[in-house]
PDB file of N, CA and C in Angstrom:
ATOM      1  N   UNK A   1     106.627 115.107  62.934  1.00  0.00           N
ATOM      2  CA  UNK A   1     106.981 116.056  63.964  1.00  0.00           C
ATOM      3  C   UNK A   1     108.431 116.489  63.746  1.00  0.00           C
ATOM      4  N   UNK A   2     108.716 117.692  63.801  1.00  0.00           N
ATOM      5  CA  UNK A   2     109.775 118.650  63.992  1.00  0.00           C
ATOM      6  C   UNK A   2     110.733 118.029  64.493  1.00  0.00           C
ATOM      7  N   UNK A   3     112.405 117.487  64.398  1.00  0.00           N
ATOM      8  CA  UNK A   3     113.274 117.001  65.176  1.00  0.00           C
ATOM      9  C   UNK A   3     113.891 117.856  66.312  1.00  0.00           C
ATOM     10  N   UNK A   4     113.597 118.773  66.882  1.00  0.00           N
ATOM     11  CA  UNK A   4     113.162 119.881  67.815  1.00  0.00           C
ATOM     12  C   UNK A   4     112.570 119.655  68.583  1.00  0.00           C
ATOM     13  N   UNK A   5     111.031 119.499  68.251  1.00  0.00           N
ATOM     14  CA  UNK A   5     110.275 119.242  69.134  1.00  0.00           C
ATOM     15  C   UNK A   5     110.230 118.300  69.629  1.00  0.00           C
ATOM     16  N   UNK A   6     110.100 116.599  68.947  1.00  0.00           N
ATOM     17  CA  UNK A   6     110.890 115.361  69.592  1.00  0.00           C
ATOM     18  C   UNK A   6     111.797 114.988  70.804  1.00  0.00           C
ATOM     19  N   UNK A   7     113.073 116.207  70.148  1.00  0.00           N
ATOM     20  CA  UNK A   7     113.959 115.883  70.860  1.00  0.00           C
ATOM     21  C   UNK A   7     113.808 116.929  72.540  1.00  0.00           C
ATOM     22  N   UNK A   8     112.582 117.856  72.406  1.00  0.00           N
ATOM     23  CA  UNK A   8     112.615 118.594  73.797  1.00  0.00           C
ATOM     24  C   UNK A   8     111.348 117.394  74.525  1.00  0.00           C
ATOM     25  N   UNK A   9     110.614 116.530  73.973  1.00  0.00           N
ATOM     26  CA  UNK A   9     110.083 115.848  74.763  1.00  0.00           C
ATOM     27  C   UNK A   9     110.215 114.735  75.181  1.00  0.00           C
ATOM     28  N   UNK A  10     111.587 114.411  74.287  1.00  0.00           N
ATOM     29  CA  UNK A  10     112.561 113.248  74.561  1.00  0.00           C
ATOM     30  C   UNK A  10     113.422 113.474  75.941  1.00  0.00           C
ATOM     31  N   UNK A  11     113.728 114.941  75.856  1.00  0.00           N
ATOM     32  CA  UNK A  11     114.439 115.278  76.737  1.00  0.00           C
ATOM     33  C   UNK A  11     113.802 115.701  78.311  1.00  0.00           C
ATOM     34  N   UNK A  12     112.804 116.195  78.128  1.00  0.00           N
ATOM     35  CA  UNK A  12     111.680 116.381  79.525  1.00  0.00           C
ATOM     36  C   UNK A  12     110.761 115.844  79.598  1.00  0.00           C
ATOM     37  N   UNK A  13     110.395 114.453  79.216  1.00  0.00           N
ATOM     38  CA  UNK A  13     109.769 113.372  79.343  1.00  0.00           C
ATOM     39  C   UNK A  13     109.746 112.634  79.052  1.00  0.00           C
ATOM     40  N   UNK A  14     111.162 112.315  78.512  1.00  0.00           N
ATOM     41  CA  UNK A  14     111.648 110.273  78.470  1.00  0.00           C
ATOM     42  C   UNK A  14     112.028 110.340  79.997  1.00  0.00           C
ATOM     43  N   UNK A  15     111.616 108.826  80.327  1.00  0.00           N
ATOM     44  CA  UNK A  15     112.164 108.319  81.350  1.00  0.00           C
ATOM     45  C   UNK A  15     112.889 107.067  80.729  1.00  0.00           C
ATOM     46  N   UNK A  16     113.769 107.029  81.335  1.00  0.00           N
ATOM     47  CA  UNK A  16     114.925 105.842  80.779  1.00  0.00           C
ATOM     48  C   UNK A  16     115.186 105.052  82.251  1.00  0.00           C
ATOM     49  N   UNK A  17     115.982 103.536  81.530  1.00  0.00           N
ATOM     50  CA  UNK A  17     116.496 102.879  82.715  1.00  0.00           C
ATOM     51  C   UNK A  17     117.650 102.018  82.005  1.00  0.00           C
ATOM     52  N   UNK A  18     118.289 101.956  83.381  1.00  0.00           N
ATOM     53  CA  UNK A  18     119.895 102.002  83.342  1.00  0.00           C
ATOM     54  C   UNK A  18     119.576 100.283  83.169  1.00  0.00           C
ATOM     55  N   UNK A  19     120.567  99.991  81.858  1.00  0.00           N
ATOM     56  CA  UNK A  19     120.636  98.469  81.609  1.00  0.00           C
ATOM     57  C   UNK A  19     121.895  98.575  80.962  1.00  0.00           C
ATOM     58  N   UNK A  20     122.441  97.671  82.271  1.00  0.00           N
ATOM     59  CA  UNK A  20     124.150  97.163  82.376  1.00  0.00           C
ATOM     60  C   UNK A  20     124.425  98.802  82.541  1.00  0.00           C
ATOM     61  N   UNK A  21     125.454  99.474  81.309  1.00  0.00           N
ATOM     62  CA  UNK A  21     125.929 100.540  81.838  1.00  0.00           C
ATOM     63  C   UNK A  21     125.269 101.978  81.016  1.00  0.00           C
ATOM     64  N   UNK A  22     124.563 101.583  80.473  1.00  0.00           N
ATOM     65  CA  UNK A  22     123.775 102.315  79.489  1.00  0.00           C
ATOM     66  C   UNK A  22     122.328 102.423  80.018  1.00  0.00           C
ATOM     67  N   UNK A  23     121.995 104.423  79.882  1.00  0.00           N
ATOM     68  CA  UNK A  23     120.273 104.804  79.870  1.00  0.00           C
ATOM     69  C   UNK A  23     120.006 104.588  78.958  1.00  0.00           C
ATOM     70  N   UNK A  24     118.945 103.902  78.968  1.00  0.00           N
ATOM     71  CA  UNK A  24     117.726 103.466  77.387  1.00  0.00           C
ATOM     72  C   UNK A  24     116.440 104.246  78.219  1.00  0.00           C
ATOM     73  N   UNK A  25     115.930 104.735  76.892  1.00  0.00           N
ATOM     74  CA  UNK A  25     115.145 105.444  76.936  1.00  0.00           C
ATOM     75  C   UNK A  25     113.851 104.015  77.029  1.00  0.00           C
ATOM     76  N   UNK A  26     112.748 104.081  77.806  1.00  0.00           N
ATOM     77  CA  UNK A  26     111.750 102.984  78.209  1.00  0.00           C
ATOM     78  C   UNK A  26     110.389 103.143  77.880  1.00  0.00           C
ATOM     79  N   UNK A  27     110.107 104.771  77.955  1.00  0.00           N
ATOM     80  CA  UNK A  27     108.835 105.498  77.603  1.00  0.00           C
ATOM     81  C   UNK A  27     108.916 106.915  77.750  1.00  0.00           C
ATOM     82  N   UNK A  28     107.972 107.404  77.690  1.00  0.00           N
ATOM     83  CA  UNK A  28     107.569 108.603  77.581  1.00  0.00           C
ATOM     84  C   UNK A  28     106.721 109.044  78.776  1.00  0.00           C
ATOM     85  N   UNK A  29     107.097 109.985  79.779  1.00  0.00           N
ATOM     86  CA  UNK A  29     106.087 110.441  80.379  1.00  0.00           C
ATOM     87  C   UNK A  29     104.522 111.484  80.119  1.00  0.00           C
ATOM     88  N   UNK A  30     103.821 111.422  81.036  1.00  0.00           N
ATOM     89  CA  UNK A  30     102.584 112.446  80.827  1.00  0.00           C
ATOM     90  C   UNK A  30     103.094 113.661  80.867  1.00  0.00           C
ATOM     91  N   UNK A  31     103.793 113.978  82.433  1.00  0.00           N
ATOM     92  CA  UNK A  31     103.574 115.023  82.355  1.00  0.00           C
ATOM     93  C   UNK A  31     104.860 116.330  83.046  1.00  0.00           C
ATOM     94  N   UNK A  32     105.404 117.309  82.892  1.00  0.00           N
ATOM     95  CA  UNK A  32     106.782 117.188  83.224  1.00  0.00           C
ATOM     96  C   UNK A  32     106.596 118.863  83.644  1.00  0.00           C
ATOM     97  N   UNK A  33     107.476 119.463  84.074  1.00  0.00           N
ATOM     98  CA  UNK A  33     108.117 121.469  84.260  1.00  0.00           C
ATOM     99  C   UNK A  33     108.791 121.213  83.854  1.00  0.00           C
ATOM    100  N   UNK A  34     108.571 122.801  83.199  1.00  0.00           N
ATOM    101  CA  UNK A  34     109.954 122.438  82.200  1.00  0.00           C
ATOM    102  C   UNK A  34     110.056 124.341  82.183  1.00  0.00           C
ATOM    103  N   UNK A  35     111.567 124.554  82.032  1.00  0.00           N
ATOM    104  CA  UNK A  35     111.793 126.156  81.610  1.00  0.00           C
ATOM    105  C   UNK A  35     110.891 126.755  80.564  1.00  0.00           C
ATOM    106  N   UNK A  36     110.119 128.174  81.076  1.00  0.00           N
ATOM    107  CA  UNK A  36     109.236 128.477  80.057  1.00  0.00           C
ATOM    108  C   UNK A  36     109.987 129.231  78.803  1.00  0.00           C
ATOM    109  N   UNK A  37     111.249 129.780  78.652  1.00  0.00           N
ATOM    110  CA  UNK A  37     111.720 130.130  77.732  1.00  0.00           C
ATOM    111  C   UNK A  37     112.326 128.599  77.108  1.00  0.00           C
ATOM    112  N   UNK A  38     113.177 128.036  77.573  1.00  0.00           N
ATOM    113  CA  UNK A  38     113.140 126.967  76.793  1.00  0.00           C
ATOM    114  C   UNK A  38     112.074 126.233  75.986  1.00  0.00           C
ATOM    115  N   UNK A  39     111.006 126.091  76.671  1.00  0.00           N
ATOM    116  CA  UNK A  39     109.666 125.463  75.602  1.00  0.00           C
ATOM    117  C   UNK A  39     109.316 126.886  74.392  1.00  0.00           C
ATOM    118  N   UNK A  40     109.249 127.502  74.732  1.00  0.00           N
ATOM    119  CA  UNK A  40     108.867 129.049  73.561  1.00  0.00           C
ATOM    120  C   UNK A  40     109.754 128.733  72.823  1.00  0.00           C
ATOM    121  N   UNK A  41     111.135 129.218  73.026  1.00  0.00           N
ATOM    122  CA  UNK A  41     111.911 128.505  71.979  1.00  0.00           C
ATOM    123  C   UNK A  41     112.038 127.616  70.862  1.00  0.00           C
ATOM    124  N   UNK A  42     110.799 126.643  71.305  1.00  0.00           N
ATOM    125  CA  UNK A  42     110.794 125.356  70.741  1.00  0.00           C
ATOM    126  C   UNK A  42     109.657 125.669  69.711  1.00  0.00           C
ATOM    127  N   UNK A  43     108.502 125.544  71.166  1.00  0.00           N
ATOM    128  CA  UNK A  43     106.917 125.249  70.605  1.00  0.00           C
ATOM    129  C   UNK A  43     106.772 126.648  70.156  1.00  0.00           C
ATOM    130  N   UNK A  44     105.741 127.299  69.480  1.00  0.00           N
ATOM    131  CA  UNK A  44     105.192 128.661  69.223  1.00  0.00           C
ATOM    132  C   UNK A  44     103.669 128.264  68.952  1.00  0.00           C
ATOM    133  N   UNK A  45     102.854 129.032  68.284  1.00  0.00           N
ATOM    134  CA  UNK A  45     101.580 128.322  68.237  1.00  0.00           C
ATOM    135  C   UNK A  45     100.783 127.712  68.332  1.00  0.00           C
ATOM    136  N   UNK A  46     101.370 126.320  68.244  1.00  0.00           N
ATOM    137  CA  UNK A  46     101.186 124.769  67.719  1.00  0.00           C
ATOM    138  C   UNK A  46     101.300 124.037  68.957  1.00  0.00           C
ATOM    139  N   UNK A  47     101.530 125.012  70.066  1.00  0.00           N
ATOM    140  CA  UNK A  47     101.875 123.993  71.096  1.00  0.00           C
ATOM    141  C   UNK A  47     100.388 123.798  71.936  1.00  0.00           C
ATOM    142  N   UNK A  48      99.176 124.191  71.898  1.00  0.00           N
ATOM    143  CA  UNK A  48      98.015 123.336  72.207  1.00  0.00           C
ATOM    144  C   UNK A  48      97.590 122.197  71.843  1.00  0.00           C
ATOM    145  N   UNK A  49      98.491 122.110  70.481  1.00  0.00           N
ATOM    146  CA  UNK A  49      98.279 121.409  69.809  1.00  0.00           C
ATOM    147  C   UNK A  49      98.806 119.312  70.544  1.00  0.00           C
ATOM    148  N   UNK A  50     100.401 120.004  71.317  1.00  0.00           N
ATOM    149  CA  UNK A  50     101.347 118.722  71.795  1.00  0.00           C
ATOM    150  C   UNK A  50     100.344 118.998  73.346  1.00  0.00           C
ATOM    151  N   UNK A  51     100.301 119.890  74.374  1.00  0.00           N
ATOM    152  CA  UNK A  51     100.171 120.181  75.237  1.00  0.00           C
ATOM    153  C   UNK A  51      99.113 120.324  75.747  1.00  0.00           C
ATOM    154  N   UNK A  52      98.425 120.568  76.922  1.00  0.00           N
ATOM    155  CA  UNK A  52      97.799 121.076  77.882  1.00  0.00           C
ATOM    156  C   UNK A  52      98.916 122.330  79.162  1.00  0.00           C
ATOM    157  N   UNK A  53      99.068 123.022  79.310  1.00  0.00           N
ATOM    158  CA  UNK A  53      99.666 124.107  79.571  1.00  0.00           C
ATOM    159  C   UNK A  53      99.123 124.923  80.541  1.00  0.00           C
ATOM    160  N   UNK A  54     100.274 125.052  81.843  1.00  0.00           N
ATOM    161  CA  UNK A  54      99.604 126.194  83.269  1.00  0.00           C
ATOM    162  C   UNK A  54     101.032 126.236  83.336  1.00  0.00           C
ATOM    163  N   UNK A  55     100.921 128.044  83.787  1.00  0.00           N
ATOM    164  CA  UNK A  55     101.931 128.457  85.057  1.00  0.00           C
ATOM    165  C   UNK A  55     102.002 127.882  85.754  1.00  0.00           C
ATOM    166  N   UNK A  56     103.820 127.628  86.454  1.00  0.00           N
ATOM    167  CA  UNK A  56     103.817 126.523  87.954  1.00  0.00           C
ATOM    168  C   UNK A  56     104.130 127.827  88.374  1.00  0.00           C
ATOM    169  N   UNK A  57     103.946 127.493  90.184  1.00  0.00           N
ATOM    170  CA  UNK A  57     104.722 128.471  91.133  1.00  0.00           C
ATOM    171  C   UNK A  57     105.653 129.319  90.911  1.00  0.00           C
ATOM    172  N   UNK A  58     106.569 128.905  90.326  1.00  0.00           N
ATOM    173  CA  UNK A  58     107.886 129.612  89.453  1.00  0.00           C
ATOM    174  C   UNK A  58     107.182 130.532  88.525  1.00  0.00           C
ATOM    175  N   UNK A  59     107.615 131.663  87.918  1.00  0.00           N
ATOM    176  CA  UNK A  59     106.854 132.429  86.875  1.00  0.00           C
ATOM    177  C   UNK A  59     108.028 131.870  85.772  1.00  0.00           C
ATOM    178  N   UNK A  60     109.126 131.269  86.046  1.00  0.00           N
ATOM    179  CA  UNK A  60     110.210 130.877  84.705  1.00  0.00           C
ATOM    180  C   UNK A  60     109.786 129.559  84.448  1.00  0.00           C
ATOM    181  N   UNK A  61     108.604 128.709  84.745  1.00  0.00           N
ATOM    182  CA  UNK A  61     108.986 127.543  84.834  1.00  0.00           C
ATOM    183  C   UNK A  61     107.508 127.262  83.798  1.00  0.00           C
ATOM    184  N   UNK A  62     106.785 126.473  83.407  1.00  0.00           N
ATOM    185  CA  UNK A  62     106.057 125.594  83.265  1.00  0.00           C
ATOM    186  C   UNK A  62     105.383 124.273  83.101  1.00  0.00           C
ATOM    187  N   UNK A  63     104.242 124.035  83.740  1.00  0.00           N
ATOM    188  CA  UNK A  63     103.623 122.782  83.940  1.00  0.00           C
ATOM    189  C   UNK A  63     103.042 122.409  82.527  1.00  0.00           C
ATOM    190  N   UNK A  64     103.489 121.174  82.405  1.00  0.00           N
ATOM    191  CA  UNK A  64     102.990 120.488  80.265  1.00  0.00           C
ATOM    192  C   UNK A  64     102.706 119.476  80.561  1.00  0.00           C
ATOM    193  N   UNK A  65     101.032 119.069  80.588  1.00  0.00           N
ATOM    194  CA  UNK A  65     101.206 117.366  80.303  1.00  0.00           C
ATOM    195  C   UNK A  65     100.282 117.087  78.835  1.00  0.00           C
ATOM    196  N   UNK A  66     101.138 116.293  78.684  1.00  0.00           N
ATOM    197  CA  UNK A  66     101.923 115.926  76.725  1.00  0.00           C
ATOM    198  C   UNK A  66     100.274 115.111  76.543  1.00  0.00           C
ATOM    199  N   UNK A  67     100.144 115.444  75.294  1.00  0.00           N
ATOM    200  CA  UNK A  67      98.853 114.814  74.573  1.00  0.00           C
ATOM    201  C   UNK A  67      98.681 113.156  74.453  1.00  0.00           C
ATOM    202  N   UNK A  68      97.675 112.378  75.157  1.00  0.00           N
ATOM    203  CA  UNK A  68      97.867 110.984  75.274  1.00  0.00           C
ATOM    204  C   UNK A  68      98.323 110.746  73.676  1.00  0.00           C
ATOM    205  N   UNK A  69      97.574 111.333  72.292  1.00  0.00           N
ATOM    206  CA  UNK A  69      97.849 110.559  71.252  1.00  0.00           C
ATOM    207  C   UNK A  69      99.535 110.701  70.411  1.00  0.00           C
ATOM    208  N   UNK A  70      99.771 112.307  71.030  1.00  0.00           N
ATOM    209  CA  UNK A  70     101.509 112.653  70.740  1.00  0.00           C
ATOM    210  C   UNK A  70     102.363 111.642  71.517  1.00  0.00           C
ATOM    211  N   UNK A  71     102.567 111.344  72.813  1.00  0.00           N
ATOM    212  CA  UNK A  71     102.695 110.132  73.431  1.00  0.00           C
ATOM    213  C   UNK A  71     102.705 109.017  72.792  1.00  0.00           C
ATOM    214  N   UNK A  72     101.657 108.490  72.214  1.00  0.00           N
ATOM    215  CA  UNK A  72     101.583 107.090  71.724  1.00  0.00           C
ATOM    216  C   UNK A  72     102.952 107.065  70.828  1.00  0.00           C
ATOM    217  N   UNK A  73     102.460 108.477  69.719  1.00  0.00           N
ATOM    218  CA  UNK A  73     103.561 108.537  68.593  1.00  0.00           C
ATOM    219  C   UNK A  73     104.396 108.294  69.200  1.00  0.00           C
ATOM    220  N   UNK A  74     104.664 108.876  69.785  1.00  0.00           N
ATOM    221  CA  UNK A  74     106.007 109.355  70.026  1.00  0.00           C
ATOM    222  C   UNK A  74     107.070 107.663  70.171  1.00  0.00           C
ATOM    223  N   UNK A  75     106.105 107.170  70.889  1.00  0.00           N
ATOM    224  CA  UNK A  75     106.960 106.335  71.747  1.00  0.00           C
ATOM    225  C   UNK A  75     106.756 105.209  70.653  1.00  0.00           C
ATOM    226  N   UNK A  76     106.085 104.651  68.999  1.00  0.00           N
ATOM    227  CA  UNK A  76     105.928 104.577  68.619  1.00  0.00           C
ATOM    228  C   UNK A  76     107.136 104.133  67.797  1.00  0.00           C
ATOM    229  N   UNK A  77     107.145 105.249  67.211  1.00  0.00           N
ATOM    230  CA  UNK A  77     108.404 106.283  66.164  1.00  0.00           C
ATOM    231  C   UNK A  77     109.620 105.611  66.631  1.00  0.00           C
ATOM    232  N   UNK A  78     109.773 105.679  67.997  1.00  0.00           N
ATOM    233  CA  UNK A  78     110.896 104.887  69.433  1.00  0.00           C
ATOM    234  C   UNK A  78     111.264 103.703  69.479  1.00  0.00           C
ATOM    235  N   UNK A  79     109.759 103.283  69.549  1.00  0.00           N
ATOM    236  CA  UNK A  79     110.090 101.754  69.369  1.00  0.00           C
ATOM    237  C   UNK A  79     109.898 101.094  71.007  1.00  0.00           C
ATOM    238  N   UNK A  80     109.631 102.201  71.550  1.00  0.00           N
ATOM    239  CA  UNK A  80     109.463 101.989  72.934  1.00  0.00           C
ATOM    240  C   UNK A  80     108.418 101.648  73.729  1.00  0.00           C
TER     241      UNK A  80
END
């Protein structure tokens, strides 16, 4: 996977927890909104591929919940 794409689902769906004074990243969430120009940016085509994908309420915004097996990787790869 793309260090791009990683890092936008690192970024809108890691959940981390605070140990001592430091966020560590803990896992990966399902499912997140996220800016729809920011994800275009990212994903193009390929993104049925990471995703399941709807308009939220917002017309700037969108609803993504992340592929159980991209997930596994992901968090995998992490170590998490």
């Amino acid at each position: 996977m793309e260090s791009k794409k990683r890092k936008f689902i690192i970024d809108h769906f890691g959940c981390k927890t605070q140990i001592g004074e430091e966020w560590v990243l803990t896992s990966i969430a399902n499912s997140s909104t996220v800016s729809a120009e920011e994800f275009w940016n990212v994903f193009s085509g390929d993104a049925e591929n990471y995703f399941d994908i709807w308009k939220s309420e917002d017309e700037n915004k969108l609803s993504l919940t992340l592929d159980n097996t991209i997930r596994k990787q992901i968090e995998r790869e992490l170590g998490v």
